[in-house]
Protein backbone atom coordinates (compact mmCIF):
# COMPACT_ATOMS: atom_id res chain seq x y z
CA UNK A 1 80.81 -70.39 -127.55
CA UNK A 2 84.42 -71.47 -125.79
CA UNK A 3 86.77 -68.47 -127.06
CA UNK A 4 89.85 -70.08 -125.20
CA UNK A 5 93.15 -68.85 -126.53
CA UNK A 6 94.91 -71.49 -128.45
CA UNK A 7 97.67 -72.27 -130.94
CA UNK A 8 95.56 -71.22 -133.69
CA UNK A 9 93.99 -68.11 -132.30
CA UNK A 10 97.22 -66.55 -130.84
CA UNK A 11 98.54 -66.05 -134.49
CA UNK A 12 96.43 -63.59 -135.10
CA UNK A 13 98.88 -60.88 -135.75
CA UNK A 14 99.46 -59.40 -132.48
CA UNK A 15 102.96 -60.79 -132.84
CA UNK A 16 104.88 -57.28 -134.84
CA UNK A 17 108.76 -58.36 -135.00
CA UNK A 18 108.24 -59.54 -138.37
CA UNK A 19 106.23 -56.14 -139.70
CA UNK A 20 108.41 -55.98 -143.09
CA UNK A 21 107.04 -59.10 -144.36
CA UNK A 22 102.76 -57.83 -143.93
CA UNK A 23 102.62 -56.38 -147.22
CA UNK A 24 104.51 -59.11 -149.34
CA UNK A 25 102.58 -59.59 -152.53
CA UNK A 26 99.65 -56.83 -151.34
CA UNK A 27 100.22 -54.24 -153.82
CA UNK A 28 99.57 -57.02 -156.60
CA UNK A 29 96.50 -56.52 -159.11
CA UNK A 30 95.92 -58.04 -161.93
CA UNK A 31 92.64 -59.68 -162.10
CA UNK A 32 91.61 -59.56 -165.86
CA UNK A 33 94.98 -61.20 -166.24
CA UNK A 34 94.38 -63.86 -164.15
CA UNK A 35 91.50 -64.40 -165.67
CA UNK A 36 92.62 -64.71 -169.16
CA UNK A 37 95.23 -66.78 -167.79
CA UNK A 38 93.13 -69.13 -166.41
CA UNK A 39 90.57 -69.41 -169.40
CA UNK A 40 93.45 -70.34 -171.53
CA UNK A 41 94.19 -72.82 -169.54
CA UNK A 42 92.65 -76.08 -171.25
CA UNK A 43 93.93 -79.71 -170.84
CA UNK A 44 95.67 -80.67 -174.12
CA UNK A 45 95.85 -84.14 -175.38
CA UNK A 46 98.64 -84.05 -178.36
CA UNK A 47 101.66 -81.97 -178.65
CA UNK A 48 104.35 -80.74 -181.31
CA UNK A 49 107.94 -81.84 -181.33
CA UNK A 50 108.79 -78.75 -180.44
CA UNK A 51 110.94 -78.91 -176.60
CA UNK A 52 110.20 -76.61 -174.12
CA UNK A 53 113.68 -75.01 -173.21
CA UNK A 54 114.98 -76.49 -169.83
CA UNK A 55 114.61 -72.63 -167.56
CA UNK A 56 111.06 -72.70 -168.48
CA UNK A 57 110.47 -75.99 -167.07
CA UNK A 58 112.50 -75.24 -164.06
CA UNK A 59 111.15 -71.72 -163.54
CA UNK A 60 107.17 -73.55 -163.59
CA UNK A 61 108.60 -76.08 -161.08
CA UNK A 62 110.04 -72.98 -158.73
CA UNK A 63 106.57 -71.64 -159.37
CA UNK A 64 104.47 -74.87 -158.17
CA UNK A 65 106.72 -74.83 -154.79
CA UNK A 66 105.12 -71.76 -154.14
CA UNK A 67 101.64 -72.97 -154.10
CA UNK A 68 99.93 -72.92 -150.46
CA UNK A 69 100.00 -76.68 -148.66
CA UNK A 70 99.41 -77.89 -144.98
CA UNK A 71 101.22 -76.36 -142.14
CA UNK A 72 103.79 -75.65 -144.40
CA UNK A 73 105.18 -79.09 -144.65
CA UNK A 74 105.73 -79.29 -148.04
CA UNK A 75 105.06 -82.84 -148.39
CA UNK A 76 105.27 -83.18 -152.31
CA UNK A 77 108.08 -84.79 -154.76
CA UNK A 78 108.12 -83.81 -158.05
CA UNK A 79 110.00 -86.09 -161.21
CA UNK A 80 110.52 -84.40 -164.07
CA UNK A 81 111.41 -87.49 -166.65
CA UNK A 82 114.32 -86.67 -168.53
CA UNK A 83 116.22 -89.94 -168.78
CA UNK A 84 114.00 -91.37 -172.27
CA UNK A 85 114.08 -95.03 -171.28
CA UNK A 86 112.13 -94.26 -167.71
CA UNK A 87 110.13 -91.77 -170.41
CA UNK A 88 109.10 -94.57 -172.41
CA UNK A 89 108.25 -96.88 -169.36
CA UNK A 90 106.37 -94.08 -167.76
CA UNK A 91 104.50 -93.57 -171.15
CA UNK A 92 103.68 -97.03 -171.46
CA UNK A 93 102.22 -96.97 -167.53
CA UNK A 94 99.97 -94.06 -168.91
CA UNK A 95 98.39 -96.96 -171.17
CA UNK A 96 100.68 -94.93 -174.04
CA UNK A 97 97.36 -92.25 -174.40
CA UNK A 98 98.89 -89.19 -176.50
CA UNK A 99 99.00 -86.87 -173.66
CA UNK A 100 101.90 -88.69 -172.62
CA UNK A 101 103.10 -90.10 -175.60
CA UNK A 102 103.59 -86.39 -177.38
CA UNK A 103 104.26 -84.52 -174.63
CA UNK A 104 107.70 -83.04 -174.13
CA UNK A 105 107.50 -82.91 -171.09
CA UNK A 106 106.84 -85.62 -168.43
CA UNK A 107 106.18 -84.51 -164.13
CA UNK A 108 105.21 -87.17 -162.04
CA UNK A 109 103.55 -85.62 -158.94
CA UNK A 110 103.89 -87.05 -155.62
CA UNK A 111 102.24 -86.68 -152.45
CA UNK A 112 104.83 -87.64 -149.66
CA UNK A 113 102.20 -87.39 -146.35
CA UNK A 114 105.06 -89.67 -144.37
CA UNK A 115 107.40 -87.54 -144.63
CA UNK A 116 105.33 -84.97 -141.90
CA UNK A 117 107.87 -85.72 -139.42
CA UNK A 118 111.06 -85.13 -141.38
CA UNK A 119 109.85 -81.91 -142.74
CA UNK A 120 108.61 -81.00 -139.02
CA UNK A 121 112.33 -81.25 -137.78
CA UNK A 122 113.40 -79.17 -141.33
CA UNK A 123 111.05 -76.40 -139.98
CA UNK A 124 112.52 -75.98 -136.76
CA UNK A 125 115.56 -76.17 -137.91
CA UNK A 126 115.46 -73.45 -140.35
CA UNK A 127 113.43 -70.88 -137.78
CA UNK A 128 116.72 -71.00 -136.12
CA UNK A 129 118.54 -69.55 -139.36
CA UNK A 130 116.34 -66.97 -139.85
CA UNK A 131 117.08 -63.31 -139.27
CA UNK A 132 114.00 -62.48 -137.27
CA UNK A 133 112.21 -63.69 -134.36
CA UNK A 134 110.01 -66.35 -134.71
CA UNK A 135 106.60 -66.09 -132.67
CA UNK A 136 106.78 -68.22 -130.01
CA UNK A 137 103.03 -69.78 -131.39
CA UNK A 138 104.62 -70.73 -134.26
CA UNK A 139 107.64 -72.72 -132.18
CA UNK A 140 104.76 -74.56 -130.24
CA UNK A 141 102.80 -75.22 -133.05
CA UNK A 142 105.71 -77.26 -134.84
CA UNK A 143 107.16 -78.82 -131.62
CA UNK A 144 103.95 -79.96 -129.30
CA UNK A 145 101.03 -79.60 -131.98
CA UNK A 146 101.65 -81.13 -135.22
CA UNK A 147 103.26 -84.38 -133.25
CA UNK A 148 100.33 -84.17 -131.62
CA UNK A 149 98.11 -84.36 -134.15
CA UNK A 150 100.03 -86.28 -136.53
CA UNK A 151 101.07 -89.16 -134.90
CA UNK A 152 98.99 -92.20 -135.52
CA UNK A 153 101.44 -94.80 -134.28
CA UNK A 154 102.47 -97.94 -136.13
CA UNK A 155 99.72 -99.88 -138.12
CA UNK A 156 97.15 -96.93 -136.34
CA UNK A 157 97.25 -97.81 -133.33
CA UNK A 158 96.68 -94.92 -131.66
CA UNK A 159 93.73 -94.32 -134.31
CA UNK A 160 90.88 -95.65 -131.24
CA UNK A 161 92.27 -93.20 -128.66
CA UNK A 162 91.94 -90.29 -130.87
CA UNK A 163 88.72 -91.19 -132.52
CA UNK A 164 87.26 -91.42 -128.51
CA UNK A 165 89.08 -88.45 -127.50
CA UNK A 166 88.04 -86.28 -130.39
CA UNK A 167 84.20 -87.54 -130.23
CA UNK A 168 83.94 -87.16 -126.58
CA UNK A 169 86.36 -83.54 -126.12
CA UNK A 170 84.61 -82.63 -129.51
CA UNK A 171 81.31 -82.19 -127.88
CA UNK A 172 82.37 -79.28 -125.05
CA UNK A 173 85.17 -77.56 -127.56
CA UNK A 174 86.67 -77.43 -131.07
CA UNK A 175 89.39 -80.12 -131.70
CA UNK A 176 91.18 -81.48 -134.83
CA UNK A 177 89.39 -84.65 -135.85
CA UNK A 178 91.93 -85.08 -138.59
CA UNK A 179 94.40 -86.88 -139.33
CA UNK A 180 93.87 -90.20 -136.78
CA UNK A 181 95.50 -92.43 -139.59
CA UNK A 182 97.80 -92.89 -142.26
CA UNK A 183 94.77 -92.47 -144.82
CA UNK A 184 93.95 -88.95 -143.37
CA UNK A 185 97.92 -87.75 -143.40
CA UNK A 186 98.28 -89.16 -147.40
CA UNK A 187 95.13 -87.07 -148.24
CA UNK A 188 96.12 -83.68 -146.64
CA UNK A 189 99.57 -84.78 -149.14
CA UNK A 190 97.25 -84.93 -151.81
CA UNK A 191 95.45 -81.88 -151.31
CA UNK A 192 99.11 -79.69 -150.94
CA UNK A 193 100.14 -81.75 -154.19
CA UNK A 194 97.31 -81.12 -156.29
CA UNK A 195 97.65 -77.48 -154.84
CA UNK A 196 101.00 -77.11 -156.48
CA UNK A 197 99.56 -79.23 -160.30
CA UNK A 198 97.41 -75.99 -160.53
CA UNK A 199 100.29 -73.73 -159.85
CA UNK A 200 102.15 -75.70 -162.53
CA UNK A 201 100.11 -76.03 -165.11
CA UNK A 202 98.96 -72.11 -165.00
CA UNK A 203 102.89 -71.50 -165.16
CA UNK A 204 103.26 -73.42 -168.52
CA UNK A 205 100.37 -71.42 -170.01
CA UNK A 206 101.77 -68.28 -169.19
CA UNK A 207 105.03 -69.22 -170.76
CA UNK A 208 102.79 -70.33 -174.00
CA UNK A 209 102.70 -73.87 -173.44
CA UNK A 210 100.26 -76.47 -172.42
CA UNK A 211 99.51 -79.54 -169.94
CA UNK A 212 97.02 -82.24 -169.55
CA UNK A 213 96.36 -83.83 -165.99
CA UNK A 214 96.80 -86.72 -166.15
CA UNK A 215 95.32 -89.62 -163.64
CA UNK A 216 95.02 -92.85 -166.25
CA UNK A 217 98.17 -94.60 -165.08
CA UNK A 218 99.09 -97.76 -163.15
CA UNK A 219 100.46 -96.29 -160.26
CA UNK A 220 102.05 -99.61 -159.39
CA UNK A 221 104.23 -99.66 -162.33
CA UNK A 222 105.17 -95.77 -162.12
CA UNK A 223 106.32 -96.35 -158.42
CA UNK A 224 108.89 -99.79 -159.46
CA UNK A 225 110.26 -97.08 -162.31
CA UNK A 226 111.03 -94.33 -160.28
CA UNK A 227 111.86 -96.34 -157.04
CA UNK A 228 108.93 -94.86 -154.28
CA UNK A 229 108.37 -96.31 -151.42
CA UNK A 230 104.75 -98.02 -150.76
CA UNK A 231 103.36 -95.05 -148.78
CA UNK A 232 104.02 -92.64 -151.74
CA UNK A 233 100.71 -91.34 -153.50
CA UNK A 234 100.87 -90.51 -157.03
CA UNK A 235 98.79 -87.70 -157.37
CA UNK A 236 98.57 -87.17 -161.12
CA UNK A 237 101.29 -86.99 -164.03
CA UNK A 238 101.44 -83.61 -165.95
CA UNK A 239 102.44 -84.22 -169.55
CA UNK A 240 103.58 -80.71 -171.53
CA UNK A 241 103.76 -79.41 -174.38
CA UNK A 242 103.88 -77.19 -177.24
CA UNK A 243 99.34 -77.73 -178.04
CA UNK A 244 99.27 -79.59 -181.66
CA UNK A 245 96.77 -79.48 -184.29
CA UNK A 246 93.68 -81.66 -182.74
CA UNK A 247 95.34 -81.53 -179.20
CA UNK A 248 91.61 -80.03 -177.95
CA UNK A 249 88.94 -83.15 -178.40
CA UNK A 250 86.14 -80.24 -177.82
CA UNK A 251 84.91 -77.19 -176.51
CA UNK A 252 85.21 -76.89 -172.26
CA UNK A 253 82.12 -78.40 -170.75
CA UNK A 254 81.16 -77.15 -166.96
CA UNK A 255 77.52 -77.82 -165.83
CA UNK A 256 75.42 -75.18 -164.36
CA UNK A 257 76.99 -72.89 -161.69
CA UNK A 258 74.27 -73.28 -159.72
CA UNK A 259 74.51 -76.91 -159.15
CA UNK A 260 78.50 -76.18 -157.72
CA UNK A 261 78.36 -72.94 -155.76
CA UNK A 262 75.96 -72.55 -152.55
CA UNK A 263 75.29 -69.07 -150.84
CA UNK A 264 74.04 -70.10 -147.46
């Protein structure tokens, strides 16, 4: 095997100006917690009238910006409806199902992969405010790396060249395959997106309140209301609530472990 040094395996914590930061979060243990937490979490189909007070909602939306997403890019947009004439339209895009028609609450989640770029700059920019030294892996991994790997061109056409270069390079040494087109930048979006739902929709439960995922919307219709651009993805739209009588249409259904997990 090729053990080269490269971008990736120079972080690997030889780098000690930043030592007060290692144990952020370590002494944290709370695992029954968690796990009631997440067990409680169910997706909730009818709510109450009753609001949810505005510091909760902005607290769980400070919460899902903290979820984990590519390279730190933070390519997500989140539109918490407020305004009740875009509520109704968005309701009405949801095909006016009672998750959205009850709910509270309304967050449109948005995937934003085009925005790589921008929020490559934004990064670069704010290592420069920081009050420590930034490793000097991380500096080439924003400047040479990601517009490296990133860049597909206009229409993809620099989508050939990479496919050759990865299949051909990719047989003597490791090499990132993806993204090598639009397509493959919107879905690492999604993925950070639908990273941050979860982190959402666990922070409404732990306030006492409840969510339902939704993905049964035209996405056209959502996109002329709030005014995104064509390359936007909407990754789902959270309705919330306080849970109302009948709000659960059953019990939680998983199939067998087994048929999910694999120990290889």
């Amino acid at each position: 095997m090729n053990d080269k040094k490269n971008v990736f395996t120079q972080m690997n914590g030889e780098f000690s100006g930043n030592d007060q930061f290692q144990k952020e979060g370590a002494d944290f243990f709370n695992p029954e917690g968690f796990k009631q937490l997440v067990n409680a979490r169910r997706s909730v189909r009818k709510f109450t009238t009753e609001k949810i007070p505005d510091h909760i909602v902005e607290e769980c939306l400070d919460l899902a910006l903290l979820a984990p997403n590519s390279s730190n890019l933070q390519t997500w947009e989140f539109y918490r409806i407020k305004n009740e004439v875009i509520k109704k339209r968005i309701v009405y895009a949801c095909f006016s199902q009672p998750a959205a028609a009850t709910a509270t609450e309304l967050i449109v989640c948005v995937a934003r992969g085009e925005l790589w770029r921008v929020h490559t700059k934004q990064m670069l920019d704010f290592f420069k405010t920081l009050p420590v030294e930034t490793p000097k892996s991380a500096l080439l991994y924003y400047s040479k790396l990601i517009p490296l790997v990133y860049t597909v061109g206009f229409l993809n056409i620099l989508t050939p060249v990479k496919w050759l270069f990865n299949n051909i390079v990719g047989l003597f040494r490791v090499v990132p395959r993806e993204p090598i087109t639009t397509f493959g930048l919107d879905v690492r979006a999604i993925k950070s997106c639908a990273l941050a739902c979860e982190n959402l929709m666990l922070a409404f439960r732990a306030h006492g309140y409840d969510t339902c995922p939704m993905e049964g919307f035209d996405s056209a219709r959502v996109k002329r209301v709030l005014g995104l651009p064509r390359r936007a993805k909407i990754v789902m739209i959270v309705g919330a609530g306080k849970r109302a009588e009948g709000g659960l249409y059953g019990p939680r259904v998983r199939f067998p472990r087994e048929q999910f997990v694999k120990t290889i």
